[in-house]
PDB file of N, CA and C in Angstrom:
ATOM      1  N   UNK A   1    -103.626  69.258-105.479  1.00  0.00           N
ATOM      2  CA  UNK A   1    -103.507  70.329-104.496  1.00  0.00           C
ATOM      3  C   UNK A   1    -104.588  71.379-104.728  1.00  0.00           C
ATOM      4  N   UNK A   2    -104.853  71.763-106.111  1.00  0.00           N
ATOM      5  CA  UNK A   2    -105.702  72.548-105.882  1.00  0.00           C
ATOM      6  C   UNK A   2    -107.475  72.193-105.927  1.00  0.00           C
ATOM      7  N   UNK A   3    -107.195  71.145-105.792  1.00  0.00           N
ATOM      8  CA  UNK A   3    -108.460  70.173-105.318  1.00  0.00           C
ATOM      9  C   UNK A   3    -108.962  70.520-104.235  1.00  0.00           C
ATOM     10  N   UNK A   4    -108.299  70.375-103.483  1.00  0.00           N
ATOM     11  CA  UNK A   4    -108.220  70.846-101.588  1.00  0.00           C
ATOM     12  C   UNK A   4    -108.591  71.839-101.294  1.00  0.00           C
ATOM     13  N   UNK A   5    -107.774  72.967-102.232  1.00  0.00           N
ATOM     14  CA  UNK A   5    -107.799  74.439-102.171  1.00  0.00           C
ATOM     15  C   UNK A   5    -109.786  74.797-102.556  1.00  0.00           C
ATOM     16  N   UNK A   6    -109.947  74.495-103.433  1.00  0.00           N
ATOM     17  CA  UNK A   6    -111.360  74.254-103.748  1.00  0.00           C
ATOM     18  C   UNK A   6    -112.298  74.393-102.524  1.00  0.00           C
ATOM     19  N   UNK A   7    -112.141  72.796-101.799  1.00  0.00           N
ATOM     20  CA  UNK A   7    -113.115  72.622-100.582  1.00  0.00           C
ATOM     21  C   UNK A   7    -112.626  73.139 -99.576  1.00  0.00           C
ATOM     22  N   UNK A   8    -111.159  74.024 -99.362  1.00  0.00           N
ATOM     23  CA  UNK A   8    -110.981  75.079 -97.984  1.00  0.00           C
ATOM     24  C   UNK A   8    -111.804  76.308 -98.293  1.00  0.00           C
ATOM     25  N   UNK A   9    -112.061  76.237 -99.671  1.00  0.00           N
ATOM     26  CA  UNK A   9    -112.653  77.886 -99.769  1.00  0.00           C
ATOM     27  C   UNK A   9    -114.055  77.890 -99.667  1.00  0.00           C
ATOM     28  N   UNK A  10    -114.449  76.407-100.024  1.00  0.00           N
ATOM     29  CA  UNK A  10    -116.279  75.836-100.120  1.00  0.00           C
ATOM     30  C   UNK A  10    -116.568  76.146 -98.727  1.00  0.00           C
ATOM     31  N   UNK A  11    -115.722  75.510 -97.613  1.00  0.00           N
ATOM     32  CA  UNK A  11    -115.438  75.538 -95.934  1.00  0.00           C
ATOM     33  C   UNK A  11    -115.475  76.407 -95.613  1.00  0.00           C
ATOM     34  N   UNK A  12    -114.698  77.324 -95.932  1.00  0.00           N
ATOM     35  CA  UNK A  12    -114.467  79.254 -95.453  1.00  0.00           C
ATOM     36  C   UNK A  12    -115.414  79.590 -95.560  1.00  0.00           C
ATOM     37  N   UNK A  13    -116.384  79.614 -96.968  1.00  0.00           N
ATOM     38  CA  UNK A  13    -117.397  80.893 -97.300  1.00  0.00           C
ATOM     39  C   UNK A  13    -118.520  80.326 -96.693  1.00  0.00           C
ATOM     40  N   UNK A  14    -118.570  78.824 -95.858  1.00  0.00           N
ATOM     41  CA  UNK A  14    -119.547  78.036 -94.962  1.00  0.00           C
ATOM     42  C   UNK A  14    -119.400  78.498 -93.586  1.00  0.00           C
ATOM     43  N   UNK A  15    -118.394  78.812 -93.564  1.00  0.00           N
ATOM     44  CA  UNK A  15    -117.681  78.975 -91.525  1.00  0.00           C
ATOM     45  C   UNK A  15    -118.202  80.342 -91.601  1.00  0.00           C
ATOM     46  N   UNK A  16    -118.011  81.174 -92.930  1.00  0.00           N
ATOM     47  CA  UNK A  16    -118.494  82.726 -92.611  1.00  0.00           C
ATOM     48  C   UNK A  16    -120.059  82.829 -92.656  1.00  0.00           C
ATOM     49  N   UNK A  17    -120.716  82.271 -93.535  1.00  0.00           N
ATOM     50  CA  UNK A  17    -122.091  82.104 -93.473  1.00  0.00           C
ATOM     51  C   UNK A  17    -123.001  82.138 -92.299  1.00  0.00           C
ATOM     52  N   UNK A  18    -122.291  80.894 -91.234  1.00  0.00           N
ATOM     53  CA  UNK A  18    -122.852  80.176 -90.086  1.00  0.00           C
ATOM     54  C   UNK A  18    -122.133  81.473 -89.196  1.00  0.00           C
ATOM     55  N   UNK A  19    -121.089  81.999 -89.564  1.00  0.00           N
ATOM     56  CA  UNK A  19    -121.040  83.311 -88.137  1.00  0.00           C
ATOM     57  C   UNK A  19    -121.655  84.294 -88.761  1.00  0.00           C
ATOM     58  N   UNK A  20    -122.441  84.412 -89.650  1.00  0.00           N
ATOM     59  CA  UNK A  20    -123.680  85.727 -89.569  1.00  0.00           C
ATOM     60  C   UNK A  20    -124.619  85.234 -89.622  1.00  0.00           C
ATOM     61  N   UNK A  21    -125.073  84.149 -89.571  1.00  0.00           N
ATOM     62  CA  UNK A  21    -126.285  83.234 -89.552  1.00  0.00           C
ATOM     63  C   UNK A  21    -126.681  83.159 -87.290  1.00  0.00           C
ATOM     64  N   UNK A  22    -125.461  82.949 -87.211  1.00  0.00           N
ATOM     65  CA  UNK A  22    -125.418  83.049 -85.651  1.00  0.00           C
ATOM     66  C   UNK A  22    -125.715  84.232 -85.410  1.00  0.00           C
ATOM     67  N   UNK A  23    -125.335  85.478 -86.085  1.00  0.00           N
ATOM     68  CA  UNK A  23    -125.073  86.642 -85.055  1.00  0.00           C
ATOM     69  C   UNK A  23    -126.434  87.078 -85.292  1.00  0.00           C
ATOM     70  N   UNK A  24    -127.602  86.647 -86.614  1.00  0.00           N
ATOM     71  CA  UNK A  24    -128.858  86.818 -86.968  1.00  0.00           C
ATOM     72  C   UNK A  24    -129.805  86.590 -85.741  1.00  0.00           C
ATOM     73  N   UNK A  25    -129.009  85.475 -85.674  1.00  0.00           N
ATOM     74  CA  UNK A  25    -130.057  84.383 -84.732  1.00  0.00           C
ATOM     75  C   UNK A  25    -130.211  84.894 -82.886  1.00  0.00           C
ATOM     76  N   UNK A  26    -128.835  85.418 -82.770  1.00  0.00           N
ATOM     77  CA  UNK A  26    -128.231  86.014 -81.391  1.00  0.00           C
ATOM     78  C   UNK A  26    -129.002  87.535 -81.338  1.00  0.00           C
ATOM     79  N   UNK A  27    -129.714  88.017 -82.438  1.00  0.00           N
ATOM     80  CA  UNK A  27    -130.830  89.621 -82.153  1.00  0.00           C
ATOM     81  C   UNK A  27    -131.983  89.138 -81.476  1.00  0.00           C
ATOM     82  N   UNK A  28    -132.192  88.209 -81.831  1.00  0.00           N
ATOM     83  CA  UNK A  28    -133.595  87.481 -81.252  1.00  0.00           C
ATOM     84  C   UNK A  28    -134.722  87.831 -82.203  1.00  0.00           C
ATOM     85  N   UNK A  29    -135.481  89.006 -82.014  1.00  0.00           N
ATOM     86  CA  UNK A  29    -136.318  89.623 -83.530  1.00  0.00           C
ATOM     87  C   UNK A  29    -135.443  90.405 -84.058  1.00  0.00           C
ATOM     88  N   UNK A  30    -136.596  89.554 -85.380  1.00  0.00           N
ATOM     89  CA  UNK A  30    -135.660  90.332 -86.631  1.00  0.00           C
ATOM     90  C   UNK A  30    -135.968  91.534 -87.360  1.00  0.00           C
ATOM     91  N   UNK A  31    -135.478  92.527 -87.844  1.00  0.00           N
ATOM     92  CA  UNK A  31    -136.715  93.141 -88.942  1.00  0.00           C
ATOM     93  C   UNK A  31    -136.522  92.307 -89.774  1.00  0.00           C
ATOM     94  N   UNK A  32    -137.353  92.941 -90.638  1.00  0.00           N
ATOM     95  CA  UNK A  32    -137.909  92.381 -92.353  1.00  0.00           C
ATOM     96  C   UNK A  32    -135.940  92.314 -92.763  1.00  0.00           C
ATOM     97  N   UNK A  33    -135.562  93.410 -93.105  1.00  0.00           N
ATOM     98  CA  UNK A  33    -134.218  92.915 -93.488  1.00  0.00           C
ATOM     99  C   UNK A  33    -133.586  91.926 -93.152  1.00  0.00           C
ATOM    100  N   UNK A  34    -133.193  91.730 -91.989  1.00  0.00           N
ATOM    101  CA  UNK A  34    -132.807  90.853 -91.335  1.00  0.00           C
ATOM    102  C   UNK A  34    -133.370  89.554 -91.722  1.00  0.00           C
ATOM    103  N   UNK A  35    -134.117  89.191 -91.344  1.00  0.00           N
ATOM    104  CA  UNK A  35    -135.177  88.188 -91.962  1.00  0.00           C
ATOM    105  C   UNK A  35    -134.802  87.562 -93.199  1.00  0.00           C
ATOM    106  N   UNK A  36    -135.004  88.466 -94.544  1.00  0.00           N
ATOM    107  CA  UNK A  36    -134.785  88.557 -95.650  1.00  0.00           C
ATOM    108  C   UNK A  36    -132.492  88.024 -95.997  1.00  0.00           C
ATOM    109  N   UNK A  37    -131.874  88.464 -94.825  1.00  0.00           N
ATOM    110  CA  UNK A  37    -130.827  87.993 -94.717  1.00  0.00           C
ATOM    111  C   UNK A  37    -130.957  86.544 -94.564  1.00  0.00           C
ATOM    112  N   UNK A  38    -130.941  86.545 -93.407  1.00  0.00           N
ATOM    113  CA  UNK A  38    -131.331  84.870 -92.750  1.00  0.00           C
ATOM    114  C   UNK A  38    -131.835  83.845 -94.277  1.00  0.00           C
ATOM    115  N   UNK A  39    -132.979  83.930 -94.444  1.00  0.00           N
ATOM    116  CA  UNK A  39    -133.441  83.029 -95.679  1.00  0.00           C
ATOM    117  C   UNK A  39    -132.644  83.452 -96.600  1.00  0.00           C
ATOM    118  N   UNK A  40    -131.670  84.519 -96.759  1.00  0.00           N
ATOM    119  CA  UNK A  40    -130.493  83.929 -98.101  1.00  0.00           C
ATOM    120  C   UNK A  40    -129.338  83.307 -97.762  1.00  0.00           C
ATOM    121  N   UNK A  41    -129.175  83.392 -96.697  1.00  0.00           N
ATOM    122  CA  UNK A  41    -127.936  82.567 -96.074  1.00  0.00           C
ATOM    123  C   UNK A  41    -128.247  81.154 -95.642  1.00  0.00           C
ATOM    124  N   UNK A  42    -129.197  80.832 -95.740  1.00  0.00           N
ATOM    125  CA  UNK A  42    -129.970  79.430 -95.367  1.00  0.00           C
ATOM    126  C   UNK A  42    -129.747  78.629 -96.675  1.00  0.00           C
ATOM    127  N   UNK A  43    -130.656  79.511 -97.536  1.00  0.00           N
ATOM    128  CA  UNK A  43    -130.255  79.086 -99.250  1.00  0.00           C
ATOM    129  C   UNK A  43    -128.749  78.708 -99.620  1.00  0.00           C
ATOM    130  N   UNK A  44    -128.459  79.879 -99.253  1.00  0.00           N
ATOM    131  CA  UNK A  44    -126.657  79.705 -99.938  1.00  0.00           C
ATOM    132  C   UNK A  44    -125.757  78.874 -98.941  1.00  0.00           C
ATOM    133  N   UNK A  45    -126.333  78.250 -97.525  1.00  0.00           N
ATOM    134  CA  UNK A  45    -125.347  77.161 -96.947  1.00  0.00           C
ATOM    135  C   UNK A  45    -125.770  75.561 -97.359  1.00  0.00           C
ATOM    136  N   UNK A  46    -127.207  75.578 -97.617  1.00  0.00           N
ATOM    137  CA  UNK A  46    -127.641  74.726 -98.745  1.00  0.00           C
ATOM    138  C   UNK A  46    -127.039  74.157 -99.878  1.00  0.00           C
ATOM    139  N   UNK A  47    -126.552  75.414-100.722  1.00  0.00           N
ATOM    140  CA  UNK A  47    -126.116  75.426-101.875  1.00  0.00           C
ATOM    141  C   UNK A  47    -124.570  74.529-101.913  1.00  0.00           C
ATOM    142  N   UNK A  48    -124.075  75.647-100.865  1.00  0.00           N
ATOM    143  CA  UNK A  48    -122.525  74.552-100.512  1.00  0.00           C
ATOM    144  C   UNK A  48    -122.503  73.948 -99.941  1.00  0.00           C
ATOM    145  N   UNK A  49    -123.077  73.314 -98.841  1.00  0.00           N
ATOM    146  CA  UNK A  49    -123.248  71.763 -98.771  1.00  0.00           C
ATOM    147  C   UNK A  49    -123.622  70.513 -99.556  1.00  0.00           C
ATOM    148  N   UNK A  50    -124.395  70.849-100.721  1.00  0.00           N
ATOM    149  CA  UNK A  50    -124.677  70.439-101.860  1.00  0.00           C
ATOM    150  C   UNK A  50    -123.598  70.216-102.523  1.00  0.00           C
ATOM    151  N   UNK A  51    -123.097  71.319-102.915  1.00  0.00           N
ATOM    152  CA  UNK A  51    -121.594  71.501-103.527  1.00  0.00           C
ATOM    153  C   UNK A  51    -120.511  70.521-102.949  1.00  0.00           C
ATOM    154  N   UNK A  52    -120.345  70.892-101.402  1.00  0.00           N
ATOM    155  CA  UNK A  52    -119.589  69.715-101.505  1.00  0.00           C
ATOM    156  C   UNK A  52    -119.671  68.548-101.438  1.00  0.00           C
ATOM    157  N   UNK A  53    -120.630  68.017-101.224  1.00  0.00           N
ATOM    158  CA  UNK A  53    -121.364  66.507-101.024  1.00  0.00           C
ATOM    159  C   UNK A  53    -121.166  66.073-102.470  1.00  0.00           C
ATOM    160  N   UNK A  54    -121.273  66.721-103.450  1.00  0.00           N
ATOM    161  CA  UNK A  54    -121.303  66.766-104.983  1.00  0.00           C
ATOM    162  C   UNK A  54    -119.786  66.200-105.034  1.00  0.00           C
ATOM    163  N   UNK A  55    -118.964  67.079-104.578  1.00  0.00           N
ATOM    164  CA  UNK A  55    -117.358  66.554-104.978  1.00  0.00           C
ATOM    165  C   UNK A  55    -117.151  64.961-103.882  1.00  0.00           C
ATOM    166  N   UNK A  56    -117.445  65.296-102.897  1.00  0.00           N
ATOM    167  CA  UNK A  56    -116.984  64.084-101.966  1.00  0.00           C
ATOM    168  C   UNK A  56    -117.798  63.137-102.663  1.00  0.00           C
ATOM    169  N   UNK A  57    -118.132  62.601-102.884  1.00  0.00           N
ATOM    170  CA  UNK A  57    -119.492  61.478-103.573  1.00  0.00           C
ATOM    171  C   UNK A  57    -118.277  61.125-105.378  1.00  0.00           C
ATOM    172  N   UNK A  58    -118.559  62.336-105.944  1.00  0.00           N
ATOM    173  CA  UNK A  58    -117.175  62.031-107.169  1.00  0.00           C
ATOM    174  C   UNK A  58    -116.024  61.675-107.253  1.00  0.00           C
ATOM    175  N   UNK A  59    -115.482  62.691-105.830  1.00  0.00           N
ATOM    176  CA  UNK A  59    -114.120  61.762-105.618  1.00  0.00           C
ATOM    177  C   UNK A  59    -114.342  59.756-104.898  1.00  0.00           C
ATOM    178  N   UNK A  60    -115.074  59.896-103.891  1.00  0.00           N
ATOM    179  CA  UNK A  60    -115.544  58.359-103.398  1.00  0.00           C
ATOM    180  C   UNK A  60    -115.897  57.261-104.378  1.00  0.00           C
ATOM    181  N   UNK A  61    -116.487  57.618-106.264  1.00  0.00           N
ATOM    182  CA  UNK A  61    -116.404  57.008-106.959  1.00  0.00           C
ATOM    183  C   UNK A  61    -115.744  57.184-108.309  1.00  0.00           C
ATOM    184  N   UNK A  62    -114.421  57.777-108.233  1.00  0.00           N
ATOM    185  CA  UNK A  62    -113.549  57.720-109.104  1.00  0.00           C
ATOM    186  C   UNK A  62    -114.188  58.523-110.433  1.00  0.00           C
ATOM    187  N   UNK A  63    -115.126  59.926-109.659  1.00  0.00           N
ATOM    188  CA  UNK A  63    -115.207  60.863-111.099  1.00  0.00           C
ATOM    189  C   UNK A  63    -114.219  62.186-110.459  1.00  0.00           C
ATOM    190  N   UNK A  64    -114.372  63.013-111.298  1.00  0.00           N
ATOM    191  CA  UNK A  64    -113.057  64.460-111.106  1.00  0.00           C
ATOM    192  C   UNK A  64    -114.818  65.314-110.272  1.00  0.00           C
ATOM    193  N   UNK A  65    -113.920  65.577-108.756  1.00  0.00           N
ATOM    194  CA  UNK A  65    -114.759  66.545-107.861  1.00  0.00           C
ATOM    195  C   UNK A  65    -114.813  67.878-108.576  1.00  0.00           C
ATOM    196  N   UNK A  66    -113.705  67.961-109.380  1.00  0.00           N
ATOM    197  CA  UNK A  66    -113.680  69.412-110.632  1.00  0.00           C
ATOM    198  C   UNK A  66    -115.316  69.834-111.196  1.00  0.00           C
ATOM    199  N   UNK A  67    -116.104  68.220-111.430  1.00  0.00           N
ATOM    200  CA  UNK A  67    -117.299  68.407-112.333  1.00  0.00           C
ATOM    201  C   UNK A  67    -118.227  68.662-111.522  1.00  0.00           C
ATOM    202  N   UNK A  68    -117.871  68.483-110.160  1.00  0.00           N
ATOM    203  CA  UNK A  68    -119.364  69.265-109.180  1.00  0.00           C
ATOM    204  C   UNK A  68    -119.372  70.928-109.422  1.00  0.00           C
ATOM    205  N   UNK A  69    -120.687  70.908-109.271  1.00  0.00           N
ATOM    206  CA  UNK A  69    -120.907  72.410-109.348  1.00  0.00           C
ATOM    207  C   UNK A  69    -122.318  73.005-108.683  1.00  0.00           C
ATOM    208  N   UNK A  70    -122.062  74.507-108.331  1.00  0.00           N
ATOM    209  CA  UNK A  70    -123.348  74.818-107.471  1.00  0.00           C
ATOM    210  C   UNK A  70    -124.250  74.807-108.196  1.00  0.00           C
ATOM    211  N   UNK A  71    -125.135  74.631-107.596  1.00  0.00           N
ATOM    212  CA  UNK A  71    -126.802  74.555-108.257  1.00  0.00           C
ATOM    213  C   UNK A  71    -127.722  75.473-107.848  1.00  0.00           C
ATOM    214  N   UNK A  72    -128.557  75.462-108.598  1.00  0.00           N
ATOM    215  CA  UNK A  72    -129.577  76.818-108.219  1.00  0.00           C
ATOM    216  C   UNK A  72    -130.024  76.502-107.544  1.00  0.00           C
ATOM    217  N   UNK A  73    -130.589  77.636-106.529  1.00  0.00           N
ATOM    218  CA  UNK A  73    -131.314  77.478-104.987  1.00  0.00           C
ATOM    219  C   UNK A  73    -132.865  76.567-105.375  1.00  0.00           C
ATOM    220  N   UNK A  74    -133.441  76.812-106.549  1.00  0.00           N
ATOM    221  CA  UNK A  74    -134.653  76.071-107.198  1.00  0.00           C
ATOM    222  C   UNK A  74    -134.199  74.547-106.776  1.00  0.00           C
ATOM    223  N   UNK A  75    -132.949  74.102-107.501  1.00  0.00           N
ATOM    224  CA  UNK A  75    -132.771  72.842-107.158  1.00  0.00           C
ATOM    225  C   UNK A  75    -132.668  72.289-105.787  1.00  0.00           C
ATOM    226  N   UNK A  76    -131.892  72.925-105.365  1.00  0.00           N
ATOM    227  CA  UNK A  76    -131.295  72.226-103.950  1.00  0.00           C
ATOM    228  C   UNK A  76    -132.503  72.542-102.914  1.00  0.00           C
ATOM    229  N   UNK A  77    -133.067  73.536-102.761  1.00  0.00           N
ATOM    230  CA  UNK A  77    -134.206  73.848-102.238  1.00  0.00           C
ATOM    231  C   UNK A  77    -135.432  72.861-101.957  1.00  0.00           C
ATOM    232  N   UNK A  78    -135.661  72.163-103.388  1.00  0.00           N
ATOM    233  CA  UNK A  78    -136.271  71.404-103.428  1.00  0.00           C
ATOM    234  C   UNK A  78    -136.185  69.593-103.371  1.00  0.00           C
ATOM    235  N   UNK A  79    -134.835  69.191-102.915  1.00  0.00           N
ATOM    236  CA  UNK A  79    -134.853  68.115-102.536  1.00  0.00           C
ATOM    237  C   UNK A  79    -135.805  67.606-101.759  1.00  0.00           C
ATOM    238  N   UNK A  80    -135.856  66.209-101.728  1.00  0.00           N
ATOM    239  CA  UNK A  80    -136.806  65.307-100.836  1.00  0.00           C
ATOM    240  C   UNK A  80    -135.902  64.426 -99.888  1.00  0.00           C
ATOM    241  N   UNK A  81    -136.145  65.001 -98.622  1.00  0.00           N
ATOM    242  CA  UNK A  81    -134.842  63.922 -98.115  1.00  0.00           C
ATOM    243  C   UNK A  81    -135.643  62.536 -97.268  1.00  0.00           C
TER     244      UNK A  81
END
């Protein structure tokens, strides 16, 4: 159960991300702040999608989704897809 609880909260702090990521996107120009928002919220929906792809992939081969964990924006940033 509290497995679940885990990826509703990975989900939540993703659903909130993407509604200020929208409301960024809905100014049209940005300032510099703004801007500077946007590319950390890009990073950090990165991060938890990572995150959970990390648990779903552990649970799909019989390791504990417990041992996923976020990774630095260095890492995930730099995948090759």
């Amino acid at each position: 159960m509290q497995d679940a609880g885990m990826e509703r909260q990975a989900l939540s702090h993703i659903e909130s991300l993407v509604a200020e990521e929208h409301k960024l996107f809905d100014k049209g120009a940005l300032s510099d702040a703004d801007s500077s928002r946007l590319a950390t919220i890009q990073v950090e929906l990165d991060r938890y999608w990572d995150l959970l792809r990390q648990r779903r992939a552990a649970r799909e081969t019989g390791h504990d989704p417990k041992d996923a964990q976020l990774r630095p924006p260095g890492i995930v940033e730099n995948y090759k897809g």
